[in-house]
C-alpha atoms as a PDB file:
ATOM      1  CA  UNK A   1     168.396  12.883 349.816  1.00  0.00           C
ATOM      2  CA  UNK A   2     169.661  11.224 346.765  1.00  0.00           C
ATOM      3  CA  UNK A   3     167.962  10.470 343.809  1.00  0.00           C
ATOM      4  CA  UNK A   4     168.354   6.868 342.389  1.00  0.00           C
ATOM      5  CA  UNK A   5     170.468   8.555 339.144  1.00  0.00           C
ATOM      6  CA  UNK A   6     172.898   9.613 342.052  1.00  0.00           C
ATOM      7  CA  UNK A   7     175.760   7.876 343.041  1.00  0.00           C
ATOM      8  CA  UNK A   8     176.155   6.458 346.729  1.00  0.00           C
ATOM      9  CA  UNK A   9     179.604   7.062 346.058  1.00  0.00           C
ATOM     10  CA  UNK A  10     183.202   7.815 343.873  1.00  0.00           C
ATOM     11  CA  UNK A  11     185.406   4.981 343.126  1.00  0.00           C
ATOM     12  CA  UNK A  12     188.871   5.845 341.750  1.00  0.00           C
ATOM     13  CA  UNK A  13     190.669   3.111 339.422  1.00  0.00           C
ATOM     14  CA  UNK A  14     194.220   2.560 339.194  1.00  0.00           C
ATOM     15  CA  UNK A  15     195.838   0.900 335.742  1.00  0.00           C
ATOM     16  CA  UNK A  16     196.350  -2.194 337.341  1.00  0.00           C
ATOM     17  CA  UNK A  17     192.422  -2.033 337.542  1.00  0.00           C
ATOM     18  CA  UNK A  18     192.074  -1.549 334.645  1.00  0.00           C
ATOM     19  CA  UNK A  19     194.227  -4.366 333.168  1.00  0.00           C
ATOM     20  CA  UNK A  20     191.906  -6.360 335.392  1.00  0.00           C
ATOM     21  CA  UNK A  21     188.909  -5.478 333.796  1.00  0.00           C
ATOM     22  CA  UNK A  22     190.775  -6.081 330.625  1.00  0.00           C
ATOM     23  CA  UNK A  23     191.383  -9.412 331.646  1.00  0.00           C
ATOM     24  CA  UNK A  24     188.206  -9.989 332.674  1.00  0.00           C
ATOM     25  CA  UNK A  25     186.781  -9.269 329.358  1.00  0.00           C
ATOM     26  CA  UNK A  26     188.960 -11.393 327.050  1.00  0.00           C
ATOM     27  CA  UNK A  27     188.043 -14.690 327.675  1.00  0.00           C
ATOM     28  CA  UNK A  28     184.392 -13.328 327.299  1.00  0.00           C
ATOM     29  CA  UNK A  29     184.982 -11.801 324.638  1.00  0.00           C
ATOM     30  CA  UNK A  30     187.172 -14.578 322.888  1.00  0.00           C
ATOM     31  CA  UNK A  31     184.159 -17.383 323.594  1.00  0.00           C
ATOM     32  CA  UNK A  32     181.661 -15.037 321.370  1.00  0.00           C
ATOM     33  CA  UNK A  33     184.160 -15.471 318.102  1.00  0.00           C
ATOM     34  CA  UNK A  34     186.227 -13.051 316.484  1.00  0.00           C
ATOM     35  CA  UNK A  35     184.797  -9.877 315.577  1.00  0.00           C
ATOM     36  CA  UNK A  36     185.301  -8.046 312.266  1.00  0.00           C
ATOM     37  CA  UNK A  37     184.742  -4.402 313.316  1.00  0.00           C
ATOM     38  CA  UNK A  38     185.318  -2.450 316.765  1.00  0.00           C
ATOM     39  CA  UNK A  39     183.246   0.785 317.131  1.00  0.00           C
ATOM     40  CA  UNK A  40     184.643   2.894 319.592  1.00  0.00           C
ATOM     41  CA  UNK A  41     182.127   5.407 321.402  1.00  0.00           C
ATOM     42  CA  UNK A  42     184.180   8.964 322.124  1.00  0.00           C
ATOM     43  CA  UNK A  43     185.146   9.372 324.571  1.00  0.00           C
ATOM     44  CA  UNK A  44     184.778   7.585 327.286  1.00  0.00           C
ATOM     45  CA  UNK A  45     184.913   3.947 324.787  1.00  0.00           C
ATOM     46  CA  UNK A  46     188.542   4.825 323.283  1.00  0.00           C
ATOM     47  CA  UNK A  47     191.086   4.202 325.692  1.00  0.00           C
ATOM     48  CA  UNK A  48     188.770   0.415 326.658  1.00  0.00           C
ATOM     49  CA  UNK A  49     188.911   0.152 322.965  1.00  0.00           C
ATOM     50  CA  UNK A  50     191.866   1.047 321.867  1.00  0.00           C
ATOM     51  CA  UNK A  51     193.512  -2.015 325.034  1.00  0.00           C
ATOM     52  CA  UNK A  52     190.542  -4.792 323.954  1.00  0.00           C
ATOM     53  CA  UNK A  53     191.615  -4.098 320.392  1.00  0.00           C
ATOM     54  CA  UNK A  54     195.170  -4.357 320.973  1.00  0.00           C
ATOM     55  CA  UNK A  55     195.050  -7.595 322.604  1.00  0.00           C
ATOM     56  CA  UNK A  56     191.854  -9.079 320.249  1.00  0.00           C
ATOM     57  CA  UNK A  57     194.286  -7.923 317.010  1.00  0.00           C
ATOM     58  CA  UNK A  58     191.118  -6.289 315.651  1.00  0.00           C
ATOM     59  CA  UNK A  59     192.382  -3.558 313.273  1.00  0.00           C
ATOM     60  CA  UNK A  60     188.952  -2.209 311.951  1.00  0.00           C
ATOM     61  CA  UNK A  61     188.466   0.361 314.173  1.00  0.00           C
ATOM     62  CA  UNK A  62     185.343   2.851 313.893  1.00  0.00           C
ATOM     63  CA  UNK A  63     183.944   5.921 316.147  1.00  0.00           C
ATOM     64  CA  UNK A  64     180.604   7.498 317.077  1.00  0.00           C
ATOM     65  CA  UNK A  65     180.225  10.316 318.714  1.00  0.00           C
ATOM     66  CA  UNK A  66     176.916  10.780 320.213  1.00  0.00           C
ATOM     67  CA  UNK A  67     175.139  13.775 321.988  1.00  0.00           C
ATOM     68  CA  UNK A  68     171.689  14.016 323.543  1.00  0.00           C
ATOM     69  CA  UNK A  69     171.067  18.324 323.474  1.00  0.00           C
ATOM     70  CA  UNK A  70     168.971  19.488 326.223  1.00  0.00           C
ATOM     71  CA  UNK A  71     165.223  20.144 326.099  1.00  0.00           C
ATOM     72  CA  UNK A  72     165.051  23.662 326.538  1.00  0.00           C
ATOM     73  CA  UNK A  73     161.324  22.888 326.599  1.00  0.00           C
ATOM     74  CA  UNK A  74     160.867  21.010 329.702  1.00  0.00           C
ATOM     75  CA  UNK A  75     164.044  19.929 331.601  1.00  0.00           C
ATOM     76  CA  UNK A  76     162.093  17.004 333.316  1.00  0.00           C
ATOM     77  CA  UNK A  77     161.818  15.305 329.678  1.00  0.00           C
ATOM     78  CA  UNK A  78     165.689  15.500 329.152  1.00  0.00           C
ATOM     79  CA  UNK A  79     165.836  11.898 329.277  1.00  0.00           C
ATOM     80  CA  UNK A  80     163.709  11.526 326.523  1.00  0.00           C
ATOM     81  CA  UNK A  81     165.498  13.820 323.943  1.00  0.00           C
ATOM     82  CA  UNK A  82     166.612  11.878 320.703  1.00  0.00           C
ATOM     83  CA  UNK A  83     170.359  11.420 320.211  1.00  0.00           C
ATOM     84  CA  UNK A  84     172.492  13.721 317.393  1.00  0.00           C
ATOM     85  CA  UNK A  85     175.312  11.848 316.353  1.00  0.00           C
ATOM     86  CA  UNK A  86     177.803  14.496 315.902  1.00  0.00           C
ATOM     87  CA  UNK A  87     180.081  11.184 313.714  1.00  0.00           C
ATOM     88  CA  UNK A  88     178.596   7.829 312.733  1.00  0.00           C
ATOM     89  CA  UNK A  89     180.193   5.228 310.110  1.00  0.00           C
ATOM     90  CA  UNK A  90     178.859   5.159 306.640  1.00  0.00           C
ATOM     91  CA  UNK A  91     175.980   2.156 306.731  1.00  0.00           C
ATOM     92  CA  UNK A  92     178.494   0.376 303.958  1.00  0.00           C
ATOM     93  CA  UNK A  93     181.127   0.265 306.632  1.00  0.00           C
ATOM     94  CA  UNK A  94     179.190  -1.958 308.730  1.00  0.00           C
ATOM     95  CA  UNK A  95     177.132  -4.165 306.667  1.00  0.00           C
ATOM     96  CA  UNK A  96     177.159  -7.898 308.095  1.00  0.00           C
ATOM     97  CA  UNK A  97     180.106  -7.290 309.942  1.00  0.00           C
ATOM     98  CA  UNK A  98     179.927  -8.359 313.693  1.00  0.00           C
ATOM     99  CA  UNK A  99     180.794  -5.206 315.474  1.00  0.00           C
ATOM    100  CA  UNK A 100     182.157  -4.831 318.883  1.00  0.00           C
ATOM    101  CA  UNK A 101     180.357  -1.265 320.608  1.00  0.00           C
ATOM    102  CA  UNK A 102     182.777  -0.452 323.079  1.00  0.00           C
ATOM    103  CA  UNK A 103     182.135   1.974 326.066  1.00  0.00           C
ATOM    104  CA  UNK A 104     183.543   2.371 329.565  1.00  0.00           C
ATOM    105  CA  UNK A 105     180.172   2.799 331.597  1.00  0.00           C
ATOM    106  CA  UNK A 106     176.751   1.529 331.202  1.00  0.00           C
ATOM    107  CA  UNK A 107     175.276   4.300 332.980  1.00  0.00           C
ATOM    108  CA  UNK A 108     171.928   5.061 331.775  1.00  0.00           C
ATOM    109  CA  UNK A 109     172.311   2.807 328.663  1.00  0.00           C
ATOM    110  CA  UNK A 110     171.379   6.062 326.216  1.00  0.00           C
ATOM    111  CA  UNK A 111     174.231   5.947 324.337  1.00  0.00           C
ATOM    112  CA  UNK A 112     175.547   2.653 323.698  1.00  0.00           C
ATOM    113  CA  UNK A 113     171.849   0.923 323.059  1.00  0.00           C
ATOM    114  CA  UNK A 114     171.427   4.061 320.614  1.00  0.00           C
ATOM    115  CA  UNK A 115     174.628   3.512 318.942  1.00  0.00           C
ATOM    116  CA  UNK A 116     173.364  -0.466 318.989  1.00  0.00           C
ATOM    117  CA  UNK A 117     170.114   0.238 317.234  1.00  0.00           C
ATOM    118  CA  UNK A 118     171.801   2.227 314.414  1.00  0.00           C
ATOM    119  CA  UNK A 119     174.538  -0.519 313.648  1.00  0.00           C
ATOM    120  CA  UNK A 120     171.216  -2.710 313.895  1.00  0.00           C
ATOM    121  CA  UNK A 121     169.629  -0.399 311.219  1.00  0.00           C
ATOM    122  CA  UNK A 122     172.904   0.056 309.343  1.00  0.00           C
ATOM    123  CA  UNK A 123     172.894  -3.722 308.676  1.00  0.00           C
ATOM    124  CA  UNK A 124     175.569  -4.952 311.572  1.00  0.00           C
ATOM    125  CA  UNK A 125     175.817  -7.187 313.866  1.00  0.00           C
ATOM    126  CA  UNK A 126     176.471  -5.308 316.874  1.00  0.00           C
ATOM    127  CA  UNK A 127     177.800  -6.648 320.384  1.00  0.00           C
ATOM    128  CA  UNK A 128     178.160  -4.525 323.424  1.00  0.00           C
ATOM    129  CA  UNK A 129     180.647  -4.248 325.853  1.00  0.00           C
ATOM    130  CA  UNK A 130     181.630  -2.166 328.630  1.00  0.00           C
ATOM    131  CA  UNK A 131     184.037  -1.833 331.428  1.00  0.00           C
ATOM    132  CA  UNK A 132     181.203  -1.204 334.430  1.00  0.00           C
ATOM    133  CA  UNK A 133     177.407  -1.841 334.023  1.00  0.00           C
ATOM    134  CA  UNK A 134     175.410  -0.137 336.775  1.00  0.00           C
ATOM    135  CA  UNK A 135     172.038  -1.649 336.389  1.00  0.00           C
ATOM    136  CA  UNK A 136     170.498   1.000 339.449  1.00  0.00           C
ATOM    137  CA  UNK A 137     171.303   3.585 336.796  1.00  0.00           C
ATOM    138  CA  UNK A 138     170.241   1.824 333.728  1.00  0.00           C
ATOM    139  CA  UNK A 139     166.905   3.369 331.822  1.00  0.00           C
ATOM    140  CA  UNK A 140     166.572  -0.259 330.401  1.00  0.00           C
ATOM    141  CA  UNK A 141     165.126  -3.217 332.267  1.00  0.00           C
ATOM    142  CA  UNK A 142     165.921  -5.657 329.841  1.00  0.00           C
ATOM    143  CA  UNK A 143     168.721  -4.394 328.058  1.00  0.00           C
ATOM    144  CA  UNK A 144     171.845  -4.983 329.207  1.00  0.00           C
ATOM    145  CA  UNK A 145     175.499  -4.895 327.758  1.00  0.00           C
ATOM    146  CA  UNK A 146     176.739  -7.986 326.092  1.00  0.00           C
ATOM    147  CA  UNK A 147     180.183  -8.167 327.638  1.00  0.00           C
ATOM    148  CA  UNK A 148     181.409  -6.340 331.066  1.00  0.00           C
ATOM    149  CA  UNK A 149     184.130  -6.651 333.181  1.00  0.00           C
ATOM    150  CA  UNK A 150     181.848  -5.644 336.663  1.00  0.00           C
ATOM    151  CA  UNK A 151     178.570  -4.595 337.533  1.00  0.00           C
ATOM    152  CA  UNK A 152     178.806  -1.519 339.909  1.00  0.00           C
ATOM    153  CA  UNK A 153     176.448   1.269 341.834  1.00  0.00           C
ATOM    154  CA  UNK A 154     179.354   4.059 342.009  1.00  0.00           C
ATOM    155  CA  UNK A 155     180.613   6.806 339.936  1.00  0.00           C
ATOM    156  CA  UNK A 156     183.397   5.025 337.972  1.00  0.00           C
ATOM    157  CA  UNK A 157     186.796   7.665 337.865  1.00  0.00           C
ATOM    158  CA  UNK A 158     189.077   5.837 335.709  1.00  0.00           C
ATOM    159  CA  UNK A 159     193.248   6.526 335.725  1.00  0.00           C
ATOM    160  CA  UNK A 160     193.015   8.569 332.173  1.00  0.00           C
ATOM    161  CA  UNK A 161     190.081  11.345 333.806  1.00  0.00           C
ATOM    162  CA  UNK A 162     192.084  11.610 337.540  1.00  0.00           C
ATOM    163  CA  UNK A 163     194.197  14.674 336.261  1.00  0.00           C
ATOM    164  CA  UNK A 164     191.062  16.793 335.061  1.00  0.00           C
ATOM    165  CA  UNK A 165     189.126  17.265 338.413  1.00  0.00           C
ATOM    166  CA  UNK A 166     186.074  14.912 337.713  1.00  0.00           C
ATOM    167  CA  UNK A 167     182.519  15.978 339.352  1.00  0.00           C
ATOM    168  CA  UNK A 168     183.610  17.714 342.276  1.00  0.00           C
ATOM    169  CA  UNK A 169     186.770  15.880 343.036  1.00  0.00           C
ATOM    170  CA  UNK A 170     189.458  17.841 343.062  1.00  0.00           C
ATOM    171  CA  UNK A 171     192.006  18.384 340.607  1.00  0.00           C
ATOM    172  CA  UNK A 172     195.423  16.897 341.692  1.00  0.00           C
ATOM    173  CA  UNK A 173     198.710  17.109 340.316  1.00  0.00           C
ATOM    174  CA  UNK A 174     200.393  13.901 338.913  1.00  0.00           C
ATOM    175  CA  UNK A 175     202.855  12.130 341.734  1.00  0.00           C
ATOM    176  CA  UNK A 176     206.378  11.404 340.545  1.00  0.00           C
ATOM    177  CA  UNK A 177     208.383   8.348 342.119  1.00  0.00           C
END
C-alpha cells in the first residue's frame, strides 16, 4: 500500500521538456519584474537556474546548500529535524535585493521554504520558483512556490539524473545516433 509521500509513479523528462518548462516560466517570471539576485539550491536548483538565468540575463548568481540530518532519536520525527545549511550567502549579499530561489521540485517544500525564511531573515526579498510543484507531497497547506512550470503527483527524473540510476530505475548507458 502506498503511503501519500509515495509516488503513484516515475516520469522521465526529455530536454525538449525541459525547454518547455523553461518556457513556461518566463513569461511568469518576466510579469513579476526583474530580479536582482538568483539563489540557486544544490543540486537539484542549478541546472533550472543556471537556463532561467541565462535567458532572464541575471548575472548575480548565489547557492545554498541545505541538509536536514536524520533523527537518530526517533525516525518517525525525521520530518521535523531543523535544516544545516552546509553553504548560505553572507546576509550583506542579499539585503533588499529581490531574489529568485530556484529549485527543480517542490516536493515536501523543506528546503526551498527554509531557504525562503532565511533570505526573509537575511533582509531579501525572496521569490520562489520551481520546475514541478507536487502539492500531494507538500508539508505546507498554504505555502506554495511563487513561480512553476507544472503541478505534478509523480517522481520527476529529469534528462541531467537519467545516467545515474535514480530510485530503483536502472542505470542505462547513453544512446548514440
Amino acid at each position: 500500500m502506498l503511503t501519500p509521500y509515495q509516488p503513484i509513479r516515475h516520469e522521465v523528462l526529455t530536454w525538449d521538456d525541459v525547454d518547455r518548462l523553461v518556457d513556461v516560466l518566463l513569461p511568469q517570471l518576466r510579469s513579476a519584474g526583474p530580479f536582482d539576485a538568483m539563489l540557486m539550491i544544490t543540486r537539484g536548483g542549478l541546472v533550472p537556474g543556471g537556463l532561467i538565468s541565462e535567458a532572464l540575463n541575471l548575472r548575480y548568481i548565489l547557492t545554498a546548500a541545505v541538509r536536514f540530518p536524520p533523527n537518530p532519536e526517533e525516525k518517525s520525527a525525521k520530518l521535523m529535524v531543523w535544516p544545516e545549511f552546509l553553504q548560505f550567502p553572507e546576509d550583506a549579499l542579499l539585503v533588499d535585493r529581490r531574489t529568485l530561489i530556484v529549485d527543480d521540485v517542490w516536493g515536501s517544500g523543506r528546503t526551498i521554504t527554509a531557504v525562503r525564511g532565511r533570505v526573509e531573515a537575511a533582509g531579501g526579498i525572496p521569490f520562489t520558483c520551481v520546475f514541478h510543484f507536487n502539492p500531494y507531497r507538500s508539508l505546507f497547506t498554504k505555502a506554495r512556490p511563487d513561480f512553476y512550470g507544472a503541478i505534478t503527483d509523480a517522481y520527476i527524473i529529469y534528462p541531467w539524473e537519467i545516467d545515474r540510476g535514480v530510485k530503483g530505475l536502472p542505470r542505462s548507458e547513453p544512446k548514440y545516433n
